[in-house]
Every structure is written in structure tokens, then in C-alpha cells.
Protein backbone atom coordinates (compact mmCIF):
# COMPACT_ATOMS: atom_id res chain seq x y z
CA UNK A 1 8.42 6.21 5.60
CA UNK A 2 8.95 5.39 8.87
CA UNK A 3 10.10 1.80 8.43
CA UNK A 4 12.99 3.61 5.75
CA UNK A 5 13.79 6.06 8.66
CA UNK A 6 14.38 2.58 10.96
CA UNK A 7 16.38 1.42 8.57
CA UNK A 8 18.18 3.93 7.94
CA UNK A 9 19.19 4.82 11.50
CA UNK A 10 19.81 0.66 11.82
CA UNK A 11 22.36 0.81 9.30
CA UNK A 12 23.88 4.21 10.31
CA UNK A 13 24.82 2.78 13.63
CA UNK A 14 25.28 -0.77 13.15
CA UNK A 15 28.26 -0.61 10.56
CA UNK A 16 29.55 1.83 13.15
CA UNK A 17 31.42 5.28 12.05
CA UNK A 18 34.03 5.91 14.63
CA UNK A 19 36.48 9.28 14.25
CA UNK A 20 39.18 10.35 16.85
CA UNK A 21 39.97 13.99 16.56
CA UNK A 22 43.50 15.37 18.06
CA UNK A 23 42.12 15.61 21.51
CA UNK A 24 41.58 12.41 21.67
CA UNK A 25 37.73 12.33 21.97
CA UNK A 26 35.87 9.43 20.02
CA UNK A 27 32.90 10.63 18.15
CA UNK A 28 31.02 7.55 17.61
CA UNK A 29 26.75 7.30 16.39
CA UNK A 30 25.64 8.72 19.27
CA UNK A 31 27.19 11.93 18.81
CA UNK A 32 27.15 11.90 14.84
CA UNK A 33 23.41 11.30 14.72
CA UNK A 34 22.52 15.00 13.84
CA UNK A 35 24.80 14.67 10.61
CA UNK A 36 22.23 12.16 9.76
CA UNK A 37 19.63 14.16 9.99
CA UNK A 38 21.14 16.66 7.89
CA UNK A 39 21.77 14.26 5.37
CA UNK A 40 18.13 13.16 5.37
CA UNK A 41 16.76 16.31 4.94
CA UNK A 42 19.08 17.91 2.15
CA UNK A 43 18.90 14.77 0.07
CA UNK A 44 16.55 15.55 -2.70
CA UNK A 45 13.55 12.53 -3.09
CA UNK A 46 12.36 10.65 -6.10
CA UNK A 47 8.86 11.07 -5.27
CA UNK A 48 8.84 15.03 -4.80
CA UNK A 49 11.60 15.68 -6.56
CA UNK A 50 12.59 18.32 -3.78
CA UNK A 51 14.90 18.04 -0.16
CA UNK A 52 12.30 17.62 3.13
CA UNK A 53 14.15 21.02 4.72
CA UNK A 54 12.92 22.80 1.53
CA UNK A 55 9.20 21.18 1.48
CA UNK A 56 9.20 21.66 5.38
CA UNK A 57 10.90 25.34 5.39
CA UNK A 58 11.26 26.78 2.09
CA UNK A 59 14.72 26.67 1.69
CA UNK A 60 18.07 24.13 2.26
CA UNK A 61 20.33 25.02 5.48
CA UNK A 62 23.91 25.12 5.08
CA UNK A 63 26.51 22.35 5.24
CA UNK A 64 29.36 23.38 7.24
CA UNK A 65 31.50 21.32 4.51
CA UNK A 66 30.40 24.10 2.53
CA UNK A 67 31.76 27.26 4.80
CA UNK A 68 35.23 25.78 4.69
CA UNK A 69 37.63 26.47 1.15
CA UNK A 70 39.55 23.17 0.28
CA UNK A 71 42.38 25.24 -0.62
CA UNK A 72 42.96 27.51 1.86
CA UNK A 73 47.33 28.48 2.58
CA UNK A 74 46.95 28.47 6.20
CA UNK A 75 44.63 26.17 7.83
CA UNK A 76 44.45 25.17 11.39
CA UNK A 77 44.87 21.03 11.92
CA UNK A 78 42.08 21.11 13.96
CA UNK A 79 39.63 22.70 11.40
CA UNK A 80 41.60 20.41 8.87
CA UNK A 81 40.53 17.09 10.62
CA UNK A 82 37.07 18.33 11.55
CA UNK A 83 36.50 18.95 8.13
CA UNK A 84 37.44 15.66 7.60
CA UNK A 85 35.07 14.43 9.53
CA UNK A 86 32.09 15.91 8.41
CA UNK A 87 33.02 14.23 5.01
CA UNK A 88 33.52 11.21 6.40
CA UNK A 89 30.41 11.25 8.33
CA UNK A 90 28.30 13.27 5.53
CA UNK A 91 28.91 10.08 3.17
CA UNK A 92 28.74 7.54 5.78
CA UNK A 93 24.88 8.79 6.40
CA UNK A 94 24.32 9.25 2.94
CA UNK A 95 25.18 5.71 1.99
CA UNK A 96 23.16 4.42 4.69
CA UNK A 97 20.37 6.61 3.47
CA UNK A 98 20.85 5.09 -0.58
CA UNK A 99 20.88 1.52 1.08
CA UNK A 100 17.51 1.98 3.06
CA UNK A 101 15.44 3.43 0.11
CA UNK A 102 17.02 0.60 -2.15
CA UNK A 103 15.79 -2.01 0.28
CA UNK A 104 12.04 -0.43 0.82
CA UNK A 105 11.92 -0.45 -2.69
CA UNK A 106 13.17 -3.77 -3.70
CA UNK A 107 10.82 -5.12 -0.89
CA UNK A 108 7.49 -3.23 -2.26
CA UNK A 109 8.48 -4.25 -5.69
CA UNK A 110 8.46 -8.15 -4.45
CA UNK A 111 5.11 -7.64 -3.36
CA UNK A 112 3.30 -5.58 -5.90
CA UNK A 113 3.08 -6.04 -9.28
CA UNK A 114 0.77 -4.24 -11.19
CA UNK A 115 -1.53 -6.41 -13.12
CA UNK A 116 -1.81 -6.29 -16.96
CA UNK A 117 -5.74 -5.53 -17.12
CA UNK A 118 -7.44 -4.89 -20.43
CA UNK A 119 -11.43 -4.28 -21.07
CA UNK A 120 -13.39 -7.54 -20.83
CA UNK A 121 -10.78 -9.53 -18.54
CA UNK A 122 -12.89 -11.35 -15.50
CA UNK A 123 -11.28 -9.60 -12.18
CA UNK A 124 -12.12 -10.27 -8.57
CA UNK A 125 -11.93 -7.09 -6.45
CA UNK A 126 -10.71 -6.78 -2.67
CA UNK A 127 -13.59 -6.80 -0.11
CA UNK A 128 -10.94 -4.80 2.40
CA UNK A 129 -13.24 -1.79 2.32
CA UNK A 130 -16.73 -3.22 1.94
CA UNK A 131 -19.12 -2.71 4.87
CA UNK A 132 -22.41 -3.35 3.72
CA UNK A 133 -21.21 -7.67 3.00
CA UNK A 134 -23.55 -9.85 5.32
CA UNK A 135 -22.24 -12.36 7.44
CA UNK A 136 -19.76 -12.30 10.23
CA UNK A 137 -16.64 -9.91 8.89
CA UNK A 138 -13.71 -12.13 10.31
CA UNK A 139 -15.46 -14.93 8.00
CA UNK A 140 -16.11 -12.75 4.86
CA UNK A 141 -14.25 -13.53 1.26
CA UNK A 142 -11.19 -11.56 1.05
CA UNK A 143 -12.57 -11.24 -2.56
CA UNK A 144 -15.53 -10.59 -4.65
CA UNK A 145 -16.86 -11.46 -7.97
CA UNK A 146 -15.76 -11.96 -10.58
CA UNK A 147 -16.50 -9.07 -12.62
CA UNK A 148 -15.93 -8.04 -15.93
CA UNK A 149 -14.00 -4.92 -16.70
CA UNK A 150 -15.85 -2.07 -18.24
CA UNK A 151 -13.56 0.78 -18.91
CA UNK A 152 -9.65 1.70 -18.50
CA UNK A 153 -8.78 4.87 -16.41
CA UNK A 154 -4.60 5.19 -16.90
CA UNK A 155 -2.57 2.34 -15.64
CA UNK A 156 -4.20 3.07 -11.75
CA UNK A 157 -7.77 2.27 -11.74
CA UNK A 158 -10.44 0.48 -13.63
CA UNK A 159 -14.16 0.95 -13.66
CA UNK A 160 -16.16 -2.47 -13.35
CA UNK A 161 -19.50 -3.90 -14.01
CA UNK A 162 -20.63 -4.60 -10.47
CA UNK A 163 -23.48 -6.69 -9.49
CA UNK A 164 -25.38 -8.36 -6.57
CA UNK A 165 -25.37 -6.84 -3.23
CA UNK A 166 -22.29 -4.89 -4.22
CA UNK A 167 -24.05 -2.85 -7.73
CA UNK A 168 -24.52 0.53 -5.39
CA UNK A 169 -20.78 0.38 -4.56
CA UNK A 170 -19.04 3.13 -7.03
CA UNK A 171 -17.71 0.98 -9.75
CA UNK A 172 -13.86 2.64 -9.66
CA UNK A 173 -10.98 0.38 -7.79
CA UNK A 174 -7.35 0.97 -7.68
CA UNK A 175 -5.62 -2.11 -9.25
CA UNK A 176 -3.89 -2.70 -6.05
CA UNK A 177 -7.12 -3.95 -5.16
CA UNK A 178 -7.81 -6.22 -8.35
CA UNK A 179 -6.61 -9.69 -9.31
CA UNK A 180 -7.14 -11.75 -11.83
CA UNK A 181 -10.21 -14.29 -12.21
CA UNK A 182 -9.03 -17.79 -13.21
CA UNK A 183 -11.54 -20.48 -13.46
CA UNK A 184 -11.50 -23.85 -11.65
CA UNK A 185 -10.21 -26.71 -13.42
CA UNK A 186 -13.58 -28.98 -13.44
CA UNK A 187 -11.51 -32.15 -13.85
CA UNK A 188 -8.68 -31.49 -11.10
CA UNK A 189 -11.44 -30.04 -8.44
CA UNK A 190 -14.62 -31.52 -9.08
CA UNK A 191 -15.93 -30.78 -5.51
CA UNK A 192 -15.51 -26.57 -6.29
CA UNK A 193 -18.57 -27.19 -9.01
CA UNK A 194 -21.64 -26.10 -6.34
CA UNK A 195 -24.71 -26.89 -7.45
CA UNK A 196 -27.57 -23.23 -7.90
CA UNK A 197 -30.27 -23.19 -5.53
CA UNK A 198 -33.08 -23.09 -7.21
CA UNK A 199 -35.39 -20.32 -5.80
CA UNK A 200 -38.87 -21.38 -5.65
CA UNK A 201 -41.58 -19.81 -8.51
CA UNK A 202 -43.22 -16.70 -6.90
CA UNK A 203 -46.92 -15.69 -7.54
CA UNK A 204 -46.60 -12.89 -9.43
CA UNK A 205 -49.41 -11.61 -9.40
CA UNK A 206 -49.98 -7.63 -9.24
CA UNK A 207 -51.24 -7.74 -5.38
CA UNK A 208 -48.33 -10.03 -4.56
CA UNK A 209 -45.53 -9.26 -7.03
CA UNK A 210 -42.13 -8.95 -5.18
CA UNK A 211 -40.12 -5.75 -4.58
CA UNK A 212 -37.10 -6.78 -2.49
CA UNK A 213 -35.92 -9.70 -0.59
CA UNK A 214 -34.69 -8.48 2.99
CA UNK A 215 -34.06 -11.73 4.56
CA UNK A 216 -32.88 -15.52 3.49
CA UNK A 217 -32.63 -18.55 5.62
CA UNK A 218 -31.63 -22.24 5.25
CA UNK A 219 -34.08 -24.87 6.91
CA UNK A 220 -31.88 -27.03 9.75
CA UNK A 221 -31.14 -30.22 7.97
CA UNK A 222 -32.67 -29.31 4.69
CA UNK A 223 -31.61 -27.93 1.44
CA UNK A 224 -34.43 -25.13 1.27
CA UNK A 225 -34.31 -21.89 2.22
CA UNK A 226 -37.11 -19.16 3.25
CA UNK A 227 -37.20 -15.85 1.85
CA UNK A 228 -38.53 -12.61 3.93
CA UNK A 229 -40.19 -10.07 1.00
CA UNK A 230 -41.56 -7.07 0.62
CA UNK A 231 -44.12 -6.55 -1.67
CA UNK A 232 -44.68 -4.43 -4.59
CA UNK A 233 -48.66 -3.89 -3.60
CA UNK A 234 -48.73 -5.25 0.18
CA UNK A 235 -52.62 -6.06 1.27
CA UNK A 236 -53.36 -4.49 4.31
């Protein structure tokens, strides 16, 4: 919103609306800025269907284009050419207006598109608002997964099948934060094919049979890791 309302007041005074009435006083942007306010705020928007002066106040003020009769048998030249100029100015602001929406739009269209998700598709979600990831946060995937699609919920969200350190999360992301999985070509990145670690067997026995793993390390200059447990039946 605000970015439109930049834009709008760039455009408003860049392509410059200049009016000279009969006493030969130049109204130029600085002094016509308050018709663009008025045309901001009895403009009716897309997304609430409704003018801001009648969402902020309950009801639409006046234009003084309105008050005045086009055909009137006497008129003063003075009210004639102010008249004028309020219509001049009134579609002046209003074009700006049409041309600042039109480019916030075209420029969020550019950069979203929704993605055509069905049940079963492999997605990778957003890690943007994921806290509980270990590691250092500037150095943390941008995404997670990939995860396979449980359920539909309108063209807005899905509901996934989460796993790992992320299965407490609640399963139900916006698509803004989805994208699609697509798997590495084996042949044209060979080096992207990691090998599993393979976790050591575990005694499993009842007095030592494993109920969490809090910790993990890798061993300098080895390819082993240690694992810090807790136990299902610890031996005091």
C-alpha cells in the first residue's frame, strides 16, 4: 500500500499538472495535492469493493464538481474556470491513481504465480518461519523437504505429510510458501548423490533401549559421528 501511495504521488507530480486561473496565479502539485487525496479516498477498491472515506468514516464527502450545475444561464468566469480545474485536476489524479495500481499489480503478478499443486505431488516448503531448525540461522536451507501432499484446502493452502525434526510443526502452509520438488538429474550432477550415514546398530535391549537422540556430532577428520541418548529405562 504504501509503495502504490509513492507511486502514485511520483506520477501525480512528475508529469506535472499546471493551471493558470484569471488572476494569474499558477496552481501547480504543490497546491493541487489535496485533490489527490480526494481522489484516493472516493475511488472505490478492488479488494474491498468500497471508497477508504467510507471504510474510514462511514460515508463519501462531497466533490465540489458536484455542487456546481453544468448548465447554469448565468455563471461567473471565475467559478467557470475553477470548475474547470477541478476536472482537470480530478482526472489528472485519477489517472495517476489507475497507473500506480496497474503497475503494483503487474509487478506482484511477475513474481507470484500460484503453483498448480494436486494430492501426492513432492513439494518443498519455506523454512522463513521455522525456529526450532538447528544450526546457525543465516546458514539454514531456505527450504525443507520434500514432502508429499496430503490434502487440498481451496486454491490457498495445502496440508502436508511432515516429517523429521519438523513432524510437530502444524502441517497447513499457504502456497506462497510451497514449490515444487524436482529431482536431480543423476547423470548431469553426479556429485548431488550423498552417500546415508549409516547409524551404528544400538543394543536394544529393554535396560538400554533408546528414547530420543538429543545430540549428534561428527568426529574431526572422520566420517563417524557420536550420538547423545536418552534412554527408555536409564540405570541409575
Amino acid at each position: 500500500m504504501i509503495q502504490t501511495l509513492e507511486d502514485m504521488i511520483r506520477r501525480f507530480c512528475a508529469y506535472g499538472l499546471e493551471f493558470k486561473d484569471s488572476y494569474g496565479f499558477t496552481h501547480d502539485w504543490c497546491t493541487l495535492i489535496p485533490e489527490l487525496e480526494l481522489a484516493y479516498k472516493t475511488s472505490i477498491h478492488a479488494s474491498t469493493g468500497k471508497t477508504p472515506a467510507m471504510l474510514e468514516k462511514g460515508w463519501n464527502p462531497k466533490i465540489p464538481v458536484d455542487t456546481l450545475k453544468k448548465h447554469l444561464v448565468d455563471i461567473h468566469p471565475t467559478a467557470s474556470r475553477f470548475k474547470l480545474l477541478l476536472e482537470q485536476v480530478r482526472h489528472h489524479a485519477n489517472q495517476s491513481m489507475n497507473d500506480a495500481f496497474e503497475y503494483a499489480k503487474q509487478k506482484w503478478d511477475k513474481s507470484h504465480k500460484t503453483p498448480e499443486l494436486k494430492v501426492g505431488d513432492l513439494i518443498l516448503v519455506s523454512t522463513l518461519n521455522f525456529n526450532n531448525i538447528k544450526g546457525p540461522k543465516k546458514l539454514k536451507d531456505s527450504f525443507a523437504g520434500p514432502f508429499i501432499i496430503k490434502a487440498l484446502h481451496g486454491t490457498n493452502a495445502v496440508q502436508v505429510e511432515l516429517s523429521g525434526e519438523l513432524e510437530d510443526k502444524n502441517p497447513t502452509f499457504p502456497v506462497s510458501l510451497l514449490k515444487h520438488h524436482t529431482s536431480s538429474d543423476e547423470k548431469l550432477f553426479p556429485l548431488r548423490n550423498e552417500t546415508p550415514l549409516e547409524v551404528p546398530p544400538l543394543d536394544q535391549s529393554e535396560d538400554k533401549k533408546v528414547l530420543k537422540v538429543l545430540k549428534e556430532r561428527r568426529l574431526r577428520g572422520k566420517n563417524e559421528r557420536e550420538y547423545l541418548v536418552r534412554y527408555k529405562n536409564p540405570q541409575h
